[in-house]
N, C-alpha and C. Protein backbone atom coordinates (compact mmCIF):
# COMPACT_ATOMS: atom_id res chain seq x y z
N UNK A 1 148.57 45.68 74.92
CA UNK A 1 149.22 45.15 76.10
C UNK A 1 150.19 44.03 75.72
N UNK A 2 149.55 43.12 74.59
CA UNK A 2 151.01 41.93 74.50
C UNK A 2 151.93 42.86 73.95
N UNK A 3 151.80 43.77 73.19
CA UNK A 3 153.51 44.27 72.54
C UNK A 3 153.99 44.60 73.95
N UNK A 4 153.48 45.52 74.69
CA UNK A 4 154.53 45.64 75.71
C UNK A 4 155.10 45.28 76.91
N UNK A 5 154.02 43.17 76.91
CA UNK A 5 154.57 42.46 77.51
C UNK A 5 155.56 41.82 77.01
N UNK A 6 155.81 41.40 75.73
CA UNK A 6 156.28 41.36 74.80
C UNK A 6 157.97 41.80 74.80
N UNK A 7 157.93 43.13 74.98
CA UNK A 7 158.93 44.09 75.38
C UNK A 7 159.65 43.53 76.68
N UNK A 8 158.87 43.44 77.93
CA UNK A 8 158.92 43.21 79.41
C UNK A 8 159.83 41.46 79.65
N UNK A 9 159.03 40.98 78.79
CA UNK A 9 159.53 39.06 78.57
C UNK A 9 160.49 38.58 77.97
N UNK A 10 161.26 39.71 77.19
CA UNK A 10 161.89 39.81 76.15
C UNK A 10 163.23 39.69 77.03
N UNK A 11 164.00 38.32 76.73
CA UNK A 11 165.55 37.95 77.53
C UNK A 11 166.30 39.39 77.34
N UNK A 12 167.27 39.81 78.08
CA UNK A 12 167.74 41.03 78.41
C UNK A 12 168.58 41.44 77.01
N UNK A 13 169.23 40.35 76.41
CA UNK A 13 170.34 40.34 75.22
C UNK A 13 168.97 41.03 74.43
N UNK A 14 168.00 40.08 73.90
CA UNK A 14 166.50 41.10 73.05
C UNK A 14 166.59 42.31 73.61
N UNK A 15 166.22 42.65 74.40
CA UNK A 15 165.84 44.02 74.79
C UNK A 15 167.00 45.33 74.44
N UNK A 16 167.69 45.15 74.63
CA UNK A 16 169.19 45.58 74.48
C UNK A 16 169.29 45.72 72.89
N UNK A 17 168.98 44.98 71.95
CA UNK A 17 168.81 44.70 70.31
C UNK A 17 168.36 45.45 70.18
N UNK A 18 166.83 45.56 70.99
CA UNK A 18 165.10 46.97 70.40
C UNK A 18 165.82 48.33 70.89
N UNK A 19 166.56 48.29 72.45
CA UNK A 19 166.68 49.31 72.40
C UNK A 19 168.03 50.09 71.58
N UNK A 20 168.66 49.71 70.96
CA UNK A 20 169.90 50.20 70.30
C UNK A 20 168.73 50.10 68.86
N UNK A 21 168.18 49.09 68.32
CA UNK A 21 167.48 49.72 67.53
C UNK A 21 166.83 50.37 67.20
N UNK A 22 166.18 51.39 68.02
CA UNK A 22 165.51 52.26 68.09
C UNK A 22 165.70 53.69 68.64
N UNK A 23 167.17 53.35 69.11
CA UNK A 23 168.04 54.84 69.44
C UNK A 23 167.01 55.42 71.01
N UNK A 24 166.44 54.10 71.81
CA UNK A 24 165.92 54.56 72.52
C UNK A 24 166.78 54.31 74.05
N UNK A 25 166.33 54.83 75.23
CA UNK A 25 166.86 54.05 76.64
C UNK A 25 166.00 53.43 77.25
N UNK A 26 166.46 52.91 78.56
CA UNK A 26 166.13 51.56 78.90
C UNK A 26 164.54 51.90 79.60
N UNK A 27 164.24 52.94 79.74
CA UNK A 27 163.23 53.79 80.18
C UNK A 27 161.74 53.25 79.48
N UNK A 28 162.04 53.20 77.87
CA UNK A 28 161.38 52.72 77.07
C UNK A 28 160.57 51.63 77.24
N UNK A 29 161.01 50.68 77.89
CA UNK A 29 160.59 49.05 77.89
C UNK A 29 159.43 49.60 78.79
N UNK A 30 159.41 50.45 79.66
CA UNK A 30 158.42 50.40 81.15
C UNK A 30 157.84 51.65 80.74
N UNK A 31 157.90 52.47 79.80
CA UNK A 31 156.89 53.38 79.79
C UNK A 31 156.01 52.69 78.50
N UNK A 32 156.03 52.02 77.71
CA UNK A 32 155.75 51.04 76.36
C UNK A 32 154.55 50.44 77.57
N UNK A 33 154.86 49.86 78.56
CA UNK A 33 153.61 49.20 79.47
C UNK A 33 152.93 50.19 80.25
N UNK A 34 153.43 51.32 80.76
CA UNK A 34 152.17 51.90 81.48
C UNK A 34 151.09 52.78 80.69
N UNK A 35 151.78 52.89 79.73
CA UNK A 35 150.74 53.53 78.87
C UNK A 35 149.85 52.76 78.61
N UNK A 36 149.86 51.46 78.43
CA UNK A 36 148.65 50.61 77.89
C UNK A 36 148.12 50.23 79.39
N UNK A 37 149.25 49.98 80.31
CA UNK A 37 148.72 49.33 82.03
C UNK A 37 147.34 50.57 82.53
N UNK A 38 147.86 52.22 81.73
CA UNK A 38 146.84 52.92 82.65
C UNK A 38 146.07 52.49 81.85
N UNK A 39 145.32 53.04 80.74
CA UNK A 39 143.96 52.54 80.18
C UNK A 39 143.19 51.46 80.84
N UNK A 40 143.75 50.26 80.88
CA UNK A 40 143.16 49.14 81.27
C UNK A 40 142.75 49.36 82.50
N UNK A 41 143.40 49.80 83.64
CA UNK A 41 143.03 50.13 84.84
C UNK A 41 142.11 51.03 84.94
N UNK A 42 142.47 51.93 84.27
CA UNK A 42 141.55 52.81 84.43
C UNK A 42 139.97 52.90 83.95
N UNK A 43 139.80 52.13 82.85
CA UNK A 43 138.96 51.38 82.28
C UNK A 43 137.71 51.24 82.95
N UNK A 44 136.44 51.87 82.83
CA UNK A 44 135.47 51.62 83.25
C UNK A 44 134.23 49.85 82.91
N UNK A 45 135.09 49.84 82.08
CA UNK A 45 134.12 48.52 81.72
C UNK A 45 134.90 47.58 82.61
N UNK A 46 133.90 46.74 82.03
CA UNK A 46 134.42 44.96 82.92
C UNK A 46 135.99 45.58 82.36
N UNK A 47 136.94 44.27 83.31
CA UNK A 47 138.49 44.11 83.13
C UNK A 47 138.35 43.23 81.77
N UNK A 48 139.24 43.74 80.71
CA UNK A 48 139.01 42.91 79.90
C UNK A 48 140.11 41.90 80.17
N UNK A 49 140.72 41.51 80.91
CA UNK A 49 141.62 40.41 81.25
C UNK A 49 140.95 39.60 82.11
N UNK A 50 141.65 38.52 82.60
CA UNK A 50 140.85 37.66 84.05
C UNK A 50 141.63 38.03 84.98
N UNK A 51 140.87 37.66 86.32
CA UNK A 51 141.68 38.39 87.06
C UNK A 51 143.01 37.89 88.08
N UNK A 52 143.46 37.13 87.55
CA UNK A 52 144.91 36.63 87.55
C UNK A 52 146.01 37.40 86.75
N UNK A 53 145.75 37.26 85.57
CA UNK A 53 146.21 38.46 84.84
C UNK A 53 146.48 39.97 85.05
N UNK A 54 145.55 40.33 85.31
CA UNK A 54 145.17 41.46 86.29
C UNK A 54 146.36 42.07 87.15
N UNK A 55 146.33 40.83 87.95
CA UNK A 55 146.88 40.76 89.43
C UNK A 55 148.30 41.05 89.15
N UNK A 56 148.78 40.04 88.16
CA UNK A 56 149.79 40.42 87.74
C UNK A 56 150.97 41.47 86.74
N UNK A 57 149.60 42.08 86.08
CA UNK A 57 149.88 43.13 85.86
C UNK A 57 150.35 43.97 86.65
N UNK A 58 149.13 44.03 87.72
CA UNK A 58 149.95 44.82 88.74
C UNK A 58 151.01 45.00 89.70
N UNK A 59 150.93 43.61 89.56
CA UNK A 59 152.82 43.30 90.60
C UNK A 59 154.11 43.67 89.12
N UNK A 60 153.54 43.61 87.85
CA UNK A 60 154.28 44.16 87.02
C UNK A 60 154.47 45.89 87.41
N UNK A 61 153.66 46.45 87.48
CA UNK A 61 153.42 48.05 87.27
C UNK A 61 154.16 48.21 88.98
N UNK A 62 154.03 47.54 89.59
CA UNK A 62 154.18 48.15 91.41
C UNK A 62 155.60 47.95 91.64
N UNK A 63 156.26 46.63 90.28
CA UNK A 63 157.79 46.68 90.52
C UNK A 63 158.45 47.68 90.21
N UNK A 64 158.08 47.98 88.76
CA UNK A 64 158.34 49.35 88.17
C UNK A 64 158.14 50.55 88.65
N UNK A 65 157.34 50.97 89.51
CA UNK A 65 157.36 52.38 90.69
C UNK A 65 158.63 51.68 91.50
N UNK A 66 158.29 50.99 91.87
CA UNK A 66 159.50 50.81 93.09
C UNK A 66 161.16 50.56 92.43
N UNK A 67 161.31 50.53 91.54
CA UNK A 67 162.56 50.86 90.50
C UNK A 67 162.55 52.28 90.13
N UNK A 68 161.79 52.89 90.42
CA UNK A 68 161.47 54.34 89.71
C UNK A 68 162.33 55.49 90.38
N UNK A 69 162.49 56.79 90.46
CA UNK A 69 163.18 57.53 91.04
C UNK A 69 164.68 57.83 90.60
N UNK A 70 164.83 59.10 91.01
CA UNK A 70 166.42 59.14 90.68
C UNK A 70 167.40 58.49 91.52
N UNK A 71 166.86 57.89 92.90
CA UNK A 71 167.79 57.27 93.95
C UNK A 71 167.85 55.72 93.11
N UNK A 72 167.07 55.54 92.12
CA UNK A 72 166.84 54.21 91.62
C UNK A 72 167.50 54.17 90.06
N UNK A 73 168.42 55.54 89.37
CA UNK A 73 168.80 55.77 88.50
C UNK A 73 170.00 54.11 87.57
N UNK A 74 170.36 53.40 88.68
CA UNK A 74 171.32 52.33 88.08
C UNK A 74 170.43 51.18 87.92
N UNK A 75 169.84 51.12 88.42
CA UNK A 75 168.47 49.85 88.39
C UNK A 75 167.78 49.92 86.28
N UNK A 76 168.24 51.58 86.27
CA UNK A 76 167.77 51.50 84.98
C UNK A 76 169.06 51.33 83.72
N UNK A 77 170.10 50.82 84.16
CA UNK A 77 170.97 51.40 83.32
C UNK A 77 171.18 49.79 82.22
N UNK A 78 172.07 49.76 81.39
CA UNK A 78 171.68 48.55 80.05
C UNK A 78 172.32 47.37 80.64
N UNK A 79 173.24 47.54 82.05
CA UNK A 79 173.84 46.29 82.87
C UNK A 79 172.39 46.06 83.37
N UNK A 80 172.27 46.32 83.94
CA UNK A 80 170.72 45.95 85.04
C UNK A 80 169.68 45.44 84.63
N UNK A 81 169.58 45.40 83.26
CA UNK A 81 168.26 45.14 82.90
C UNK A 81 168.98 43.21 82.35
N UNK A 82 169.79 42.40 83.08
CA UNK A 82 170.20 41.58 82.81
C UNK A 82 170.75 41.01 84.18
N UNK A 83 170.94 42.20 85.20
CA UNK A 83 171.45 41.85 86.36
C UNK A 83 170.53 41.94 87.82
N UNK A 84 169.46 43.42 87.54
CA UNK A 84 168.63 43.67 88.64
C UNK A 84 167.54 42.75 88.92
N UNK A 85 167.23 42.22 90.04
CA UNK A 85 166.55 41.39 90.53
C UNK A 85 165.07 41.98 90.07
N UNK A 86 164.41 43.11 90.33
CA UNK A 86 163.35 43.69 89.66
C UNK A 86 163.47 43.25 88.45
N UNK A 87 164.08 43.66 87.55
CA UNK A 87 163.71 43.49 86.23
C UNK A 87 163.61 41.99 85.66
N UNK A 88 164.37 40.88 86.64
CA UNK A 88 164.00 39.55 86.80
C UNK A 88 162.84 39.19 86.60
N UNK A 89 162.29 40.08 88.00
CA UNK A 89 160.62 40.03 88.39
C UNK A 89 159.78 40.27 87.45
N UNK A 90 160.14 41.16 86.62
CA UNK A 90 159.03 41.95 86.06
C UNK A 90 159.38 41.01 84.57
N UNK A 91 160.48 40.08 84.36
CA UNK A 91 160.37 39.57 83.05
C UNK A 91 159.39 37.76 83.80
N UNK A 92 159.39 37.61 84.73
CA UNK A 92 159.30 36.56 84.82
C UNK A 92 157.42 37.11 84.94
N UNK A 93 156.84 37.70 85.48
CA UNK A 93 155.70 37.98 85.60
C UNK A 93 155.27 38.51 84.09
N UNK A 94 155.71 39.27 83.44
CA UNK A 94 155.49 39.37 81.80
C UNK A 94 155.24 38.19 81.20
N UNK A 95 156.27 37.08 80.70
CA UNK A 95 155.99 35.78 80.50
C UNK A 95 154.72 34.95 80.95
N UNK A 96 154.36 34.79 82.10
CA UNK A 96 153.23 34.13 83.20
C UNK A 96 152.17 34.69 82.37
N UNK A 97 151.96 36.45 82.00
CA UNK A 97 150.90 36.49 81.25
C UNK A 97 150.49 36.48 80.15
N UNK A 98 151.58 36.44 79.53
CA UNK A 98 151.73 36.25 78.08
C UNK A 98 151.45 34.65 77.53
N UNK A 99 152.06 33.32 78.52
CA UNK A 99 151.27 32.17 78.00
C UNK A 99 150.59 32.25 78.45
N UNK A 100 149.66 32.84 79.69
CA UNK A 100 148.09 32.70 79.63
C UNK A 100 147.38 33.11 78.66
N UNK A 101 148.00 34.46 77.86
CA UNK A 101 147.05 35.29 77.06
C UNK A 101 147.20 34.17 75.41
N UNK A 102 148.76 34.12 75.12
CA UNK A 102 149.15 33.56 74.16
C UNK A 102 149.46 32.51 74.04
N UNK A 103 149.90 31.31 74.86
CA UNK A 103 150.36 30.40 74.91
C UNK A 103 151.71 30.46 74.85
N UNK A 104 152.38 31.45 74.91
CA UNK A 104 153.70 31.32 74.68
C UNK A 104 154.22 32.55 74.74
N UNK A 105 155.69 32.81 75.54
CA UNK A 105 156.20 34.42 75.93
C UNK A 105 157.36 34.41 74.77
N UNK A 106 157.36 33.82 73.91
CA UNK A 106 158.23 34.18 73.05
C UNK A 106 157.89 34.73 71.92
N UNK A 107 157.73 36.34 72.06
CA UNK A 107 157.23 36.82 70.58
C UNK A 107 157.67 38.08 70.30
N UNK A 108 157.53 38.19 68.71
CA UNK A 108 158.20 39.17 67.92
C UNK A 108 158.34 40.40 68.93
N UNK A 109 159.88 41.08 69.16
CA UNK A 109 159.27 42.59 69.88
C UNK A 109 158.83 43.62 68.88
N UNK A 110 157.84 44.52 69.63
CA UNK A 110 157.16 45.80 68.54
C UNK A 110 158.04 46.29 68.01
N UNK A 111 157.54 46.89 66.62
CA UNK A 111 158.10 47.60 65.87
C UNK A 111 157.29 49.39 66.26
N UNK A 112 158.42 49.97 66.66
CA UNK A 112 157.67 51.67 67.22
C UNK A 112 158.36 52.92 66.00
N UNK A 113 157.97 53.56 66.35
CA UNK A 113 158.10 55.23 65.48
C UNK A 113 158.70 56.43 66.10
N UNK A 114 159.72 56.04 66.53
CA UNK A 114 160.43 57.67 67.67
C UNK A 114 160.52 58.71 66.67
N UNK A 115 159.96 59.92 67.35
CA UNK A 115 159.80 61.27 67.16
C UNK A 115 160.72 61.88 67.41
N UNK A 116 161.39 62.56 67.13
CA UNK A 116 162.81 63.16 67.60
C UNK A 116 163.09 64.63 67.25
């Protein structure tokens, strides 16, 4: 989960760096979190987070559906992720849990493996 809050917290100029480095699109940053967001949710044991964290995960994951769709296709494009008010949201709520978890939202972004 921190790499792909990590990803999420990451000032828009960063993000823009990972994704040209990785020959990926902007798609990347928000599927990098639900993959780890479902597990956790879905997760039968205790939450291993607290539940502030939690919470905000999920106002992370509920921005990202509501950006989602093809009527929502410019929301995803490499201007937006510097200009759209969502993706504001979703960096400013990334950060919030990242110094709870880490003390600090400034960290290395993941290094990934695209299949191609």
């Amino acid at each position: 989960m921190i790499r792909a809050l990590a990803l999420l917290g990451a000032d828009s100029a960063d993000q823009l760096v990972w994704i040209d480095k990785y020959k990926v699109v902007t798609d990347e940053l928000a599927l990098e979190f639900d993959d780890v967001f479902l597990l956790l949710a879905g997760s039968q044991q205790e939450e291993p987070l607290d539940e502030e964290a939690m919470r905000k995960l999920r106002l992370i994951d509920a921005v990202l559906e509501e950006m989602s769709g093809g009527e929502n296709a410019e929301r995803w494009s490499r201007e937006a992720l510097a200009t759209d008010e969502g993706w504001h949201q979703v960096r400013a709520l990334a950060r919030d849990v990242l110094v709870s978890l880490q003390g600090d939202w400034r960290l290395p972004l993941p290094e990934i493996h695209v299949v191609r």
